[in-house]
PDB file of N, CA and C in Angstrom:
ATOM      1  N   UNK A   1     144.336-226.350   2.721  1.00  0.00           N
ATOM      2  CA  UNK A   1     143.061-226.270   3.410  1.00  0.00           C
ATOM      3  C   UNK A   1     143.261-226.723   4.844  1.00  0.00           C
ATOM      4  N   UNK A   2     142.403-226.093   5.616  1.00  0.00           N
ATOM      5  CA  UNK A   2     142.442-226.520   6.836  1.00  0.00           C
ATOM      6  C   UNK A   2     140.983-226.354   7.899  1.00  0.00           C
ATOM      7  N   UNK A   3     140.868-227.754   8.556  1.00  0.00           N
ATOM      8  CA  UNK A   3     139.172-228.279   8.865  1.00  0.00           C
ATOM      9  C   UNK A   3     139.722-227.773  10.434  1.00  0.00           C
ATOM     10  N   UNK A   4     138.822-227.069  10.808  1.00  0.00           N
ATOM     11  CA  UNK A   4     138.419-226.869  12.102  1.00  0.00           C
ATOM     12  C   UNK A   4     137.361-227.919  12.968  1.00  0.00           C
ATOM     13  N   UNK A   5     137.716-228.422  13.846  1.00  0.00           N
ATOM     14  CA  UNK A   5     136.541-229.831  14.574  1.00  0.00           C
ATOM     15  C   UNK A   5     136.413-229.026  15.897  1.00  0.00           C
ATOM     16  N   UNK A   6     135.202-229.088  16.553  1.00  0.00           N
ATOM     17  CA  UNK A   6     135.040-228.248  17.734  1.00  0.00           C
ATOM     18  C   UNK A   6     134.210-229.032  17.993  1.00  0.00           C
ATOM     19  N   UNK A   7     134.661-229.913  19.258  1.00  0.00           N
ATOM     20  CA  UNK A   7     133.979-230.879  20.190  1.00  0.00           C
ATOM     21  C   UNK A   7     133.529-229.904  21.193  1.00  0.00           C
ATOM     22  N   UNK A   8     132.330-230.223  21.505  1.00  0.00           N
ATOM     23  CA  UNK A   8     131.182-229.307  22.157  1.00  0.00           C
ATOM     24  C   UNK A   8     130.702-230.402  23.771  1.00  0.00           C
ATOM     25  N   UNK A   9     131.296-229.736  24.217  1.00  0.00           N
ATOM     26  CA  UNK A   9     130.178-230.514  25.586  1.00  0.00           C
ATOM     27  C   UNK A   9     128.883-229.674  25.908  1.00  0.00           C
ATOM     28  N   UNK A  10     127.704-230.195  25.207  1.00  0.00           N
ATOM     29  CA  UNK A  10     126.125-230.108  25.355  1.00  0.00           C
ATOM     30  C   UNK A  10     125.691-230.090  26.962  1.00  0.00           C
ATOM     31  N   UNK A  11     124.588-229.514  26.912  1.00  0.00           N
ATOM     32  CA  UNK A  11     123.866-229.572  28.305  1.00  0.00           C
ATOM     33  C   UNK A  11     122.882-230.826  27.174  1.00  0.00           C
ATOM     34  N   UNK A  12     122.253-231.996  27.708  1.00  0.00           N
ATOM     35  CA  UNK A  12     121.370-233.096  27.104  1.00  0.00           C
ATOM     36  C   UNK A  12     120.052-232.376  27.620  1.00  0.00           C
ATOM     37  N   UNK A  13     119.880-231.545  28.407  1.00  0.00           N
ATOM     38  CA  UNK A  13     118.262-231.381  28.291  1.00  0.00           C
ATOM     39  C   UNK A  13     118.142-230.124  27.247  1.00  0.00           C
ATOM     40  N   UNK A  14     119.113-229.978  26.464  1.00  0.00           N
ATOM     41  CA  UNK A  14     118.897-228.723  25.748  1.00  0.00           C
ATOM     42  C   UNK A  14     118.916-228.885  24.374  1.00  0.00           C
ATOM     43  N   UNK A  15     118.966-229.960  23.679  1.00  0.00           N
ATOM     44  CA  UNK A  15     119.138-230.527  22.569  1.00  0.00           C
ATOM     45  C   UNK A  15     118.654-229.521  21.618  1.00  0.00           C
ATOM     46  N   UNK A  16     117.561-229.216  21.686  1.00  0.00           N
ATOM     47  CA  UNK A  16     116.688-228.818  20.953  1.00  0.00           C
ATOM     48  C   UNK A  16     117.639-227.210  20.271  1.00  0.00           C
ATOM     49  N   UNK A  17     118.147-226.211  21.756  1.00  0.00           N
ATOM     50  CA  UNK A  17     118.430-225.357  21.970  1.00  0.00           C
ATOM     51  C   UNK A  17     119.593-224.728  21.163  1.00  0.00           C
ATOM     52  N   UNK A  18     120.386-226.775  21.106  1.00  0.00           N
ATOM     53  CA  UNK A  18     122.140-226.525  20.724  1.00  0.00           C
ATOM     54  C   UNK A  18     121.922-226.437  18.994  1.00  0.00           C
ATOM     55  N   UNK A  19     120.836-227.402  18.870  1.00  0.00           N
ATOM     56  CA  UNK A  19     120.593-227.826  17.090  1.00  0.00           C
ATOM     57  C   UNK A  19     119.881-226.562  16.675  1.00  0.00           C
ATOM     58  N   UNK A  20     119.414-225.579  17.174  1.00  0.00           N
ATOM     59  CA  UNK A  20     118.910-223.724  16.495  1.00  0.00           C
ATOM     60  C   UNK A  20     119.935-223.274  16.448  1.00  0.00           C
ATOM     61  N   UNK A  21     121.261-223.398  17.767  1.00  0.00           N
ATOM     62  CA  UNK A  21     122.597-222.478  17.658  1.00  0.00           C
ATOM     63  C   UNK A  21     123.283-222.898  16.313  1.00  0.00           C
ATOM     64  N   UNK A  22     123.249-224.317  16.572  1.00  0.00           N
ATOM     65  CA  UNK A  22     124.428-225.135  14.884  1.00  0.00           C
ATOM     66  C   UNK A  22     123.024-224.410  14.111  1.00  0.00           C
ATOM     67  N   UNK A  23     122.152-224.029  13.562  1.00  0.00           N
ATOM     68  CA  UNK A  23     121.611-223.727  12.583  1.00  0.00           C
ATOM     69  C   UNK A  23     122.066-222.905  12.128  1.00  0.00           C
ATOM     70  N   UNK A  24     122.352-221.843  13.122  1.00  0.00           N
ATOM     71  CA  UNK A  24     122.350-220.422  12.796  1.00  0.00           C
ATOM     72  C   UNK A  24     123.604-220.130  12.283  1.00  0.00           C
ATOM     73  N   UNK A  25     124.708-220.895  12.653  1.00  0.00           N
ATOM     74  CA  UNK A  25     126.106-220.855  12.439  1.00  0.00           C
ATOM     75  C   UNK A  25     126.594-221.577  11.129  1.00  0.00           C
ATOM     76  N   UNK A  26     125.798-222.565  10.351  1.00  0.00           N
ATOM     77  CA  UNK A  26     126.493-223.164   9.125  1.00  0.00           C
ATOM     78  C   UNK A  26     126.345-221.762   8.435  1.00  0.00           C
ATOM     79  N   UNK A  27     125.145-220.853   7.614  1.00  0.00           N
ATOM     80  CA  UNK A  27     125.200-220.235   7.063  1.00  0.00           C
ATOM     81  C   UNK A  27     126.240-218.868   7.236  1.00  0.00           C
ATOM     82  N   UNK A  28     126.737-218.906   8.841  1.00  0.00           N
ATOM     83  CA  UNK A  28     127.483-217.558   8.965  1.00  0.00           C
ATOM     84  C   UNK A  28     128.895-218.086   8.378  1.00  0.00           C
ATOM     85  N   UNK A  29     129.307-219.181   8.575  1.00  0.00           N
ATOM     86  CA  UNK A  29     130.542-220.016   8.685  1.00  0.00           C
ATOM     87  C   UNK A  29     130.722-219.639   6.718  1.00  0.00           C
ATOM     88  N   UNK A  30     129.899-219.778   6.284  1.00  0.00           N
ATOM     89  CA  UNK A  30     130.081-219.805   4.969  1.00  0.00           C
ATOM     90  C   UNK A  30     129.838-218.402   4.008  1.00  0.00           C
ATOM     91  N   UNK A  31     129.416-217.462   4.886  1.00  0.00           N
ATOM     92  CA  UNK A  31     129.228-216.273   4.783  1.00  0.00           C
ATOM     93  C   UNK A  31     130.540-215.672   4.943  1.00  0.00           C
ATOM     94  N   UNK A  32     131.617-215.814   5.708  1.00  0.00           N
ATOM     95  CA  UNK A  32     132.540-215.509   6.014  1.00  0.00           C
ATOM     96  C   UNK A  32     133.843-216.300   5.425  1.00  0.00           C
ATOM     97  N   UNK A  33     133.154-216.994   4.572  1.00  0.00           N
ATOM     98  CA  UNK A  33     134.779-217.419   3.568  1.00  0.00           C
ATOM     99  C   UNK A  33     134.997-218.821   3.749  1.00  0.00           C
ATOM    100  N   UNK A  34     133.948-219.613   4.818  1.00  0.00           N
ATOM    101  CA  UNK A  34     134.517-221.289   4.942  1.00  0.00           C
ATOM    102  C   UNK A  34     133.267-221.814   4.171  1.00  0.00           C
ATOM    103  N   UNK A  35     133.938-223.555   4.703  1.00  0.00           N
ATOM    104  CA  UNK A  35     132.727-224.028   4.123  1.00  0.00           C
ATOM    105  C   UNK A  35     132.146-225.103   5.425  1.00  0.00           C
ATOM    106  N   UNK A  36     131.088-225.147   5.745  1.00  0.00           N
ATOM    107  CA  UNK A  36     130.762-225.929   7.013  1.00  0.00           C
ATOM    108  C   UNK A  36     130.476-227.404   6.737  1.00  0.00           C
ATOM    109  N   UNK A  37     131.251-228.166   7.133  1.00  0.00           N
ATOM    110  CA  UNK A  37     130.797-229.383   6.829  1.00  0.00           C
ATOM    111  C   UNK A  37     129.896-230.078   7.431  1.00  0.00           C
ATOM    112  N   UNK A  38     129.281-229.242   8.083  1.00  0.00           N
ATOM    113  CA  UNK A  38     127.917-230.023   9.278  1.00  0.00           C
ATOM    114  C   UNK A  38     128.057-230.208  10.968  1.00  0.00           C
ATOM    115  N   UNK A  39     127.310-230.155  11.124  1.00  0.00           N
ATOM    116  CA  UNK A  39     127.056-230.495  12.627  1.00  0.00           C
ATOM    117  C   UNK A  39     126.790-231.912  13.037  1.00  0.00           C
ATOM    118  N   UNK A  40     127.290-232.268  14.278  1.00  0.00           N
ATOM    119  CA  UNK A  40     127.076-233.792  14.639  1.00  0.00           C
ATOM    120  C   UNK A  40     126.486-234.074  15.795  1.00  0.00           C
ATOM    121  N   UNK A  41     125.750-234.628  15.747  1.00  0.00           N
ATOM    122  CA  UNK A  41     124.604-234.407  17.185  1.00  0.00           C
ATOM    123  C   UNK A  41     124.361-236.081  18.058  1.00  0.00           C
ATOM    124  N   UNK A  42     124.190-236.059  19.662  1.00  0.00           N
ATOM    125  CA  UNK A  42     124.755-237.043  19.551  1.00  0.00           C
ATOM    126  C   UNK A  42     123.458-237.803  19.112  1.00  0.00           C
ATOM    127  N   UNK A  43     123.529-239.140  19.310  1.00  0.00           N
ATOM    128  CA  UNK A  43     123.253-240.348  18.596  1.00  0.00           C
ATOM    129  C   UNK A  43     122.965-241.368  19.443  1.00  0.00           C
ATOM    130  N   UNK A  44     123.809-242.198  19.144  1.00  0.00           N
ATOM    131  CA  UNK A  44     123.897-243.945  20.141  1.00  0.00           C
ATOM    132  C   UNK A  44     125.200-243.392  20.326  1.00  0.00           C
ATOM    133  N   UNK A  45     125.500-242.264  21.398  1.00  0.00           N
ATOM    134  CA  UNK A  45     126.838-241.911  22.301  1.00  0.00           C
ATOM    135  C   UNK A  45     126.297-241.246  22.856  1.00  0.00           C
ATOM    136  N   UNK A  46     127.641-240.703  23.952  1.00  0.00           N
ATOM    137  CA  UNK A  46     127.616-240.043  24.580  1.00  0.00           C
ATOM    138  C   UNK A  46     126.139-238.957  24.778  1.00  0.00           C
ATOM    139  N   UNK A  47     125.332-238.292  25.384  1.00  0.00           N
ATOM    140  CA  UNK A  47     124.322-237.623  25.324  1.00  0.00           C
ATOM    141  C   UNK A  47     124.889-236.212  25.293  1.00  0.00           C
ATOM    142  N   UNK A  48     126.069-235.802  26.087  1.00  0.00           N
ATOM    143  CA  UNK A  48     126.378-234.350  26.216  1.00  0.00           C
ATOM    144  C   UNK A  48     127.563-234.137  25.133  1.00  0.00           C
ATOM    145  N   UNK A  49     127.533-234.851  23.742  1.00  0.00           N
ATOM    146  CA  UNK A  49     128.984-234.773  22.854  1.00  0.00           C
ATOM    147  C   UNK A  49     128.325-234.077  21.676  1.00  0.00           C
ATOM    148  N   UNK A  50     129.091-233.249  21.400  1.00  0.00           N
ATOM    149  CA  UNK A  50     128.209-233.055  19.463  1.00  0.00           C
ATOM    150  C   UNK A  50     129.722-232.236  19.277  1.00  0.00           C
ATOM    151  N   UNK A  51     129.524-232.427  17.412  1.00  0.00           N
ATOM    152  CA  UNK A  51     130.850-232.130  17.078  1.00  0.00           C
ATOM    153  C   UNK A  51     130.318-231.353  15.661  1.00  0.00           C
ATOM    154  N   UNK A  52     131.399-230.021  15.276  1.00  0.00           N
ATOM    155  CA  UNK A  52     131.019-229.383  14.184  1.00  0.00           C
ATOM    156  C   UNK A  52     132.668-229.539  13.413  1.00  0.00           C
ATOM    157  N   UNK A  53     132.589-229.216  12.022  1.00  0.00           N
ATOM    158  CA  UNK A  53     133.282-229.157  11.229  1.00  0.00           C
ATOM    159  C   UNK A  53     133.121-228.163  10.206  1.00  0.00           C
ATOM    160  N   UNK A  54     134.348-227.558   9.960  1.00  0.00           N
ATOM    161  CA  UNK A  54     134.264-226.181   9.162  1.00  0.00           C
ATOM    162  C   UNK A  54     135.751-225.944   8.437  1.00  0.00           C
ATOM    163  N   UNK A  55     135.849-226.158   7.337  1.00  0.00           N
ATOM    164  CA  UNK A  55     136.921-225.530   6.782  1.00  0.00           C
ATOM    165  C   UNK A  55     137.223-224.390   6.076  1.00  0.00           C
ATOM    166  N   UNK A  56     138.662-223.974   6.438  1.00  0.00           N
ATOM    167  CA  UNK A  56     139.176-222.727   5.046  1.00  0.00           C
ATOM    168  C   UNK A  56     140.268-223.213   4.508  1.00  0.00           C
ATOM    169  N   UNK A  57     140.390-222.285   3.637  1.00  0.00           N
ATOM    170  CA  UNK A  57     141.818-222.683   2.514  1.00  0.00           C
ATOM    171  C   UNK A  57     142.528-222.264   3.307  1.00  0.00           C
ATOM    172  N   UNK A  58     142.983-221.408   3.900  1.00  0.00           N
ATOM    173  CA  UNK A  58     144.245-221.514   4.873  1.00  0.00           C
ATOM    174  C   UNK A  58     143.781-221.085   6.572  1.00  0.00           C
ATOM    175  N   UNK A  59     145.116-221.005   7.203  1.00  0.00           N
ATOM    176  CA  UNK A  59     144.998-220.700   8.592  1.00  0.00           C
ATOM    177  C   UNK A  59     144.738-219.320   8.847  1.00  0.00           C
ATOM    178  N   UNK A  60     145.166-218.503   7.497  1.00  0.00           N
ATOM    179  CA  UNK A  60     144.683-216.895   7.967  1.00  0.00           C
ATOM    180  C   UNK A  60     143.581-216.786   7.242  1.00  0.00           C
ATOM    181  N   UNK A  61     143.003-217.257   6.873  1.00  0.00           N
ATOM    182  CA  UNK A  61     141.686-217.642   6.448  1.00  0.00           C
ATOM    183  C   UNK A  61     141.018-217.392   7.313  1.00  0.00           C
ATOM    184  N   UNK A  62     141.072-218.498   8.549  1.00  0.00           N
ATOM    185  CA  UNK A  62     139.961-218.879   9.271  1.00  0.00           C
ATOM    186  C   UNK A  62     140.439-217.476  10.718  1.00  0.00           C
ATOM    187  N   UNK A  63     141.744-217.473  10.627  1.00  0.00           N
ATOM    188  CA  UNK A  63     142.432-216.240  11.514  1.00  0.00           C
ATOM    189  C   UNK A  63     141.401-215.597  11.310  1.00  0.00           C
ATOM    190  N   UNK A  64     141.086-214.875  10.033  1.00  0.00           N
ATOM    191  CA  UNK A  64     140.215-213.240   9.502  1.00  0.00           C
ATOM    192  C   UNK A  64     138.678-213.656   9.933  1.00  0.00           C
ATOM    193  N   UNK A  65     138.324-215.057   9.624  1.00  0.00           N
ATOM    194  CA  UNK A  65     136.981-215.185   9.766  1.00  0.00           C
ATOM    195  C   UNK A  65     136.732-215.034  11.572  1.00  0.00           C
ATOM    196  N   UNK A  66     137.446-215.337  12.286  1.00  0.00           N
ATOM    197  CA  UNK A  66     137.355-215.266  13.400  1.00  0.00           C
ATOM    198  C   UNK A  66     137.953-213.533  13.977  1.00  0.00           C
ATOM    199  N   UNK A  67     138.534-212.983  13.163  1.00  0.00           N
ATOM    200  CA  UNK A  67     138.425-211.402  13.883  1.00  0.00           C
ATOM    201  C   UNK A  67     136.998-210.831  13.345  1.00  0.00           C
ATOM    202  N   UNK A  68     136.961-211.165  11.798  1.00  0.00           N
ATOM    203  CA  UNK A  68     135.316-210.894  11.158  1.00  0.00           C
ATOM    204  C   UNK A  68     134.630-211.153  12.239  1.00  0.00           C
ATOM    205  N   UNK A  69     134.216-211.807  12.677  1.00  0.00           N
ATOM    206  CA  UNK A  69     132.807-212.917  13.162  1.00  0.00           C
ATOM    207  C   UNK A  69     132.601-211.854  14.687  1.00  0.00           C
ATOM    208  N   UNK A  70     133.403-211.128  15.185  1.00  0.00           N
ATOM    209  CA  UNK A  70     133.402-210.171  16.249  1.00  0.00           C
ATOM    210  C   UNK A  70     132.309-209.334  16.382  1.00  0.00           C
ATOM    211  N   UNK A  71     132.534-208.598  14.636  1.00  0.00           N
ATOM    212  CA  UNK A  71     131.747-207.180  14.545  1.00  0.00           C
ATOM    213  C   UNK A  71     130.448-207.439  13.719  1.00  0.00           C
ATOM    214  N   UNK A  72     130.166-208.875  13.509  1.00  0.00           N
ATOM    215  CA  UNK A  72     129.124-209.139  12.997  1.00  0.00           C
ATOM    216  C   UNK A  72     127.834-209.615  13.847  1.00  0.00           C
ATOM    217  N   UNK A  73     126.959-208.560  13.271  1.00  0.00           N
ATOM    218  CA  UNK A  73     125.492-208.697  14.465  1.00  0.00           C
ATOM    219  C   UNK A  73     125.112-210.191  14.073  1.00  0.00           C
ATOM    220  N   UNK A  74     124.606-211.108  13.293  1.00  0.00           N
ATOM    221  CA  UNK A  74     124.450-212.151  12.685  1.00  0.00           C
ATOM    222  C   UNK A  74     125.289-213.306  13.843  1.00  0.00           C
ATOM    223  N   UNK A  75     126.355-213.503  13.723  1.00  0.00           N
ATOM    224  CA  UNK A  75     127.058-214.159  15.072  1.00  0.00           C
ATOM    225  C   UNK A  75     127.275-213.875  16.374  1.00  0.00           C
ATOM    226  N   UNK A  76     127.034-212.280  16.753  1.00  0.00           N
ATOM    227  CA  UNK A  76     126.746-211.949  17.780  1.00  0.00           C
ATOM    228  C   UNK A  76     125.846-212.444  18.098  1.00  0.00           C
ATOM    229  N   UNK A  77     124.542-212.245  17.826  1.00  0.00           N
ATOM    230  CA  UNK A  77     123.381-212.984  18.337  1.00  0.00           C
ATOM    231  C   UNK A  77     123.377-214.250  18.185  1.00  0.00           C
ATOM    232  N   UNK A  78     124.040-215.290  17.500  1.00  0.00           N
ATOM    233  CA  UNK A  78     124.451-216.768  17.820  1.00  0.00           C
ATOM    234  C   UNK A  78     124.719-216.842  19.140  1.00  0.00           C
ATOM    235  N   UNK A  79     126.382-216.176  19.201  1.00  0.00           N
ATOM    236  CA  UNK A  79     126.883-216.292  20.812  1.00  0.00           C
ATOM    237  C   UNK A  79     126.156-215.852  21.688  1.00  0.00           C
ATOM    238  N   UNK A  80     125.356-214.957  21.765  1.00  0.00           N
ATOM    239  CA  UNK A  80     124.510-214.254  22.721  1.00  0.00           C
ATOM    240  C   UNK A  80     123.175-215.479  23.281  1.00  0.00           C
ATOM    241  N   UNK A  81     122.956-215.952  22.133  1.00  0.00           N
ATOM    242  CA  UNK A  81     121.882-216.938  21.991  1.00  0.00           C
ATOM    243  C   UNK A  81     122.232-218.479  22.802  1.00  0.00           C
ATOM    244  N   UNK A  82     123.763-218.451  22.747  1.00  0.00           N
ATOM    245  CA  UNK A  82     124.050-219.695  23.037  1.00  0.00           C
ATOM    246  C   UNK A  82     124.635-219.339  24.882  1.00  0.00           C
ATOM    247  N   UNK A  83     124.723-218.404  24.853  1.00  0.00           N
ATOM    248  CA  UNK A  83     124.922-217.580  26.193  1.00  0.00           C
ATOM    249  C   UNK A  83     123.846-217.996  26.922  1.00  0.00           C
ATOM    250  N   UNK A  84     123.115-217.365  26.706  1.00  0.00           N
ATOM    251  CA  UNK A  84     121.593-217.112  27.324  1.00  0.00           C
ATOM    252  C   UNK A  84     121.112-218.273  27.550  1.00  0.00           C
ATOM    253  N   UNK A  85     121.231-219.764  26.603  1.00  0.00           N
ATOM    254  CA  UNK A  85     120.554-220.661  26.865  1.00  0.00           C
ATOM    255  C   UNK A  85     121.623-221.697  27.537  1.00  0.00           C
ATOM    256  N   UNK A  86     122.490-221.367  27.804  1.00  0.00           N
ATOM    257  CA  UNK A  86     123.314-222.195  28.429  1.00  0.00           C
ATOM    258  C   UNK A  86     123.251-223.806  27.698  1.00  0.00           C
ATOM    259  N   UNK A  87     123.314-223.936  26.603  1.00  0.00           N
ATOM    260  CA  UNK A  87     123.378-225.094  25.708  1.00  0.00           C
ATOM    261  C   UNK A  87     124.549-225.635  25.718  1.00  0.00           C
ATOM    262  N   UNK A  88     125.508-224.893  25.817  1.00  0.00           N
ATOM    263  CA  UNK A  88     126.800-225.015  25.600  1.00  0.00           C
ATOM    264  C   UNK A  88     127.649-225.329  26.504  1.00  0.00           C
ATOM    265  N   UNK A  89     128.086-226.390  27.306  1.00  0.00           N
ATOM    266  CA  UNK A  89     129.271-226.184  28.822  1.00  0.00           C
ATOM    267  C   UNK A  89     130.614-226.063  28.079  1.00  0.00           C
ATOM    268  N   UNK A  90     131.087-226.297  27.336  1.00  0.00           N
ATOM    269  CA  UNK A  90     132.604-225.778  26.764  1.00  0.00           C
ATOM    270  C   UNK A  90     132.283-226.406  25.363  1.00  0.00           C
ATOM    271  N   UNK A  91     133.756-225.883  25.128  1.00  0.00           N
ATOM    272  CA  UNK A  91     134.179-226.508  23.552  1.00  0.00           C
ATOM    273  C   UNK A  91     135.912-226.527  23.603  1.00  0.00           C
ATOM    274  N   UNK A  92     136.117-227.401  22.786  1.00  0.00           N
ATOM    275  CA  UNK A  92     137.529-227.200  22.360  1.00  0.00           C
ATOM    276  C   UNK A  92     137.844-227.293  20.599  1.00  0.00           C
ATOM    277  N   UNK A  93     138.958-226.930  20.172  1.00  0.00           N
ATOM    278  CA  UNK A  93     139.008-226.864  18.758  1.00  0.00           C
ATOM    279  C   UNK A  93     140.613-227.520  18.292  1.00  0.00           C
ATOM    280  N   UNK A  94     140.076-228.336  17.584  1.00  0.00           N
ATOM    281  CA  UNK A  94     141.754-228.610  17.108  1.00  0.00           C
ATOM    282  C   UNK A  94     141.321-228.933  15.461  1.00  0.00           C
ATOM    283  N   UNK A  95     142.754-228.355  15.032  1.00  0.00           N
ATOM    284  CA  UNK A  95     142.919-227.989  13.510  1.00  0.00           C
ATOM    285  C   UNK A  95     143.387-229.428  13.045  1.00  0.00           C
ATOM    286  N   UNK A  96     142.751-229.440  11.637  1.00  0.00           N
ATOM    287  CA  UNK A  96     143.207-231.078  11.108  1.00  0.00           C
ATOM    288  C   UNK A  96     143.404-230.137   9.575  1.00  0.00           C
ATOM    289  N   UNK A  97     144.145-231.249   8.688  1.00  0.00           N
ATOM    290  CA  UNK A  97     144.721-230.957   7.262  1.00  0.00           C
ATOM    291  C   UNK A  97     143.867-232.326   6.913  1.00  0.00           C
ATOM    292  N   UNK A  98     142.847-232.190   6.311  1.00  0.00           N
ATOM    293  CA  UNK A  98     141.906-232.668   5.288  1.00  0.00           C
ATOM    294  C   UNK A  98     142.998-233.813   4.239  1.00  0.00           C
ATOM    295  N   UNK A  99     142.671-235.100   3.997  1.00  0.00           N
ATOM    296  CA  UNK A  99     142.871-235.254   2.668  1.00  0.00           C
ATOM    297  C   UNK A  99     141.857-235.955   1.990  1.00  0.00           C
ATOM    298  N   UNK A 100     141.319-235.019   1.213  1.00  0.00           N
ATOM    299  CA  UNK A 100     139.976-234.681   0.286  1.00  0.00           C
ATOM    300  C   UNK A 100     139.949-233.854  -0.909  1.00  0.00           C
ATOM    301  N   UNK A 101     138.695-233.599  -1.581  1.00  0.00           N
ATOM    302  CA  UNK A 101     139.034-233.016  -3.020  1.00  0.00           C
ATOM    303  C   UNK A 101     138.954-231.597  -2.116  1.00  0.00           C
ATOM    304  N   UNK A 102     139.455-230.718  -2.892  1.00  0.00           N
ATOM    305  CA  UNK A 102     139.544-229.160  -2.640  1.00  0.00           C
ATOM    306  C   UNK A 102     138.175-228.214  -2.535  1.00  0.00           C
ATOM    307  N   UNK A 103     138.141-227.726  -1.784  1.00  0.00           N
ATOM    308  CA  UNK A 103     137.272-226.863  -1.512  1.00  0.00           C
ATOM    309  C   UNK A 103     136.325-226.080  -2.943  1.00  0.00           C
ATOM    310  N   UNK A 104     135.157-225.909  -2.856  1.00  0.00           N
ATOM    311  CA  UNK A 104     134.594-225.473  -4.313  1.00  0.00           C
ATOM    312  C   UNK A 104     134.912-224.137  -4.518  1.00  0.00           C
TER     313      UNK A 104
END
C-alpha cells in the first residue's frame, strides 16, 4: 500500500471554498480505486496549511487513478472549481508506506 499526503498551501480567506473542493474529491478518490483518509484543515496552525491523505494498494494503482482522473467530468469540475476560486496557491505530494491494517 501506498498513502499519498498533499500539503496544500490555502488562500485563508477562502476556507470555506477549499473545504467544498476536499468535499468533492474524497468521493472521486474512492471512486477511482483509493481510499481517502480525510482532509485536514487548519486549526491552532498555520492559517494557509491543510493536508489530504489518500491511499492505494500500489504505485500503479494510484499511477492509473491519476491518468483516470483526466477524462473524468466529476474531477474535471473539481479542478476547474478549484481553478476558478483560486483556493488553492500550490500543493506538493510525497508518497509514504503506511504501517497499518490493510486496506478494506
Amino acid at each position: 500500500m501506498i498513502t499519498c499526503v498533499v500539503q496544500y498551501e490555502i488562500e485563508p480567506d477562502l476556507l470555506d471554498e477549499f473545504e467544498h473542493y476536499a468535499k468533492l474529491w474524497v468521493p472521486l478518490v474512492n471512486k477511482h480505486g483509493g481510499y481517502h483518509n480525510g482532509y485536514f484543515m487548519p486549526h491552532e496552525s498555520a492559517n494557509d496549511m491543510a493536508l489530504a491523505l489518500f491511499s492505494f494498494k500500489s504505485l500503479a494503482d494510484y499511477e492509473r487513478y491519476r491518468k483516470d482522473i483526466l477524462d473524468d467530468p466529476e474531477c474535471i469540475a473539481a479542478f476547474d472549481f478549484a481553478k476558478k476560486t483560486k483556493c488553492i496557491r500550490r500543493y506538493d505530494r510525497t508518497f509514504l508506506k503506511p504501517f497499518m491494517a490493510p486496506m478494506p
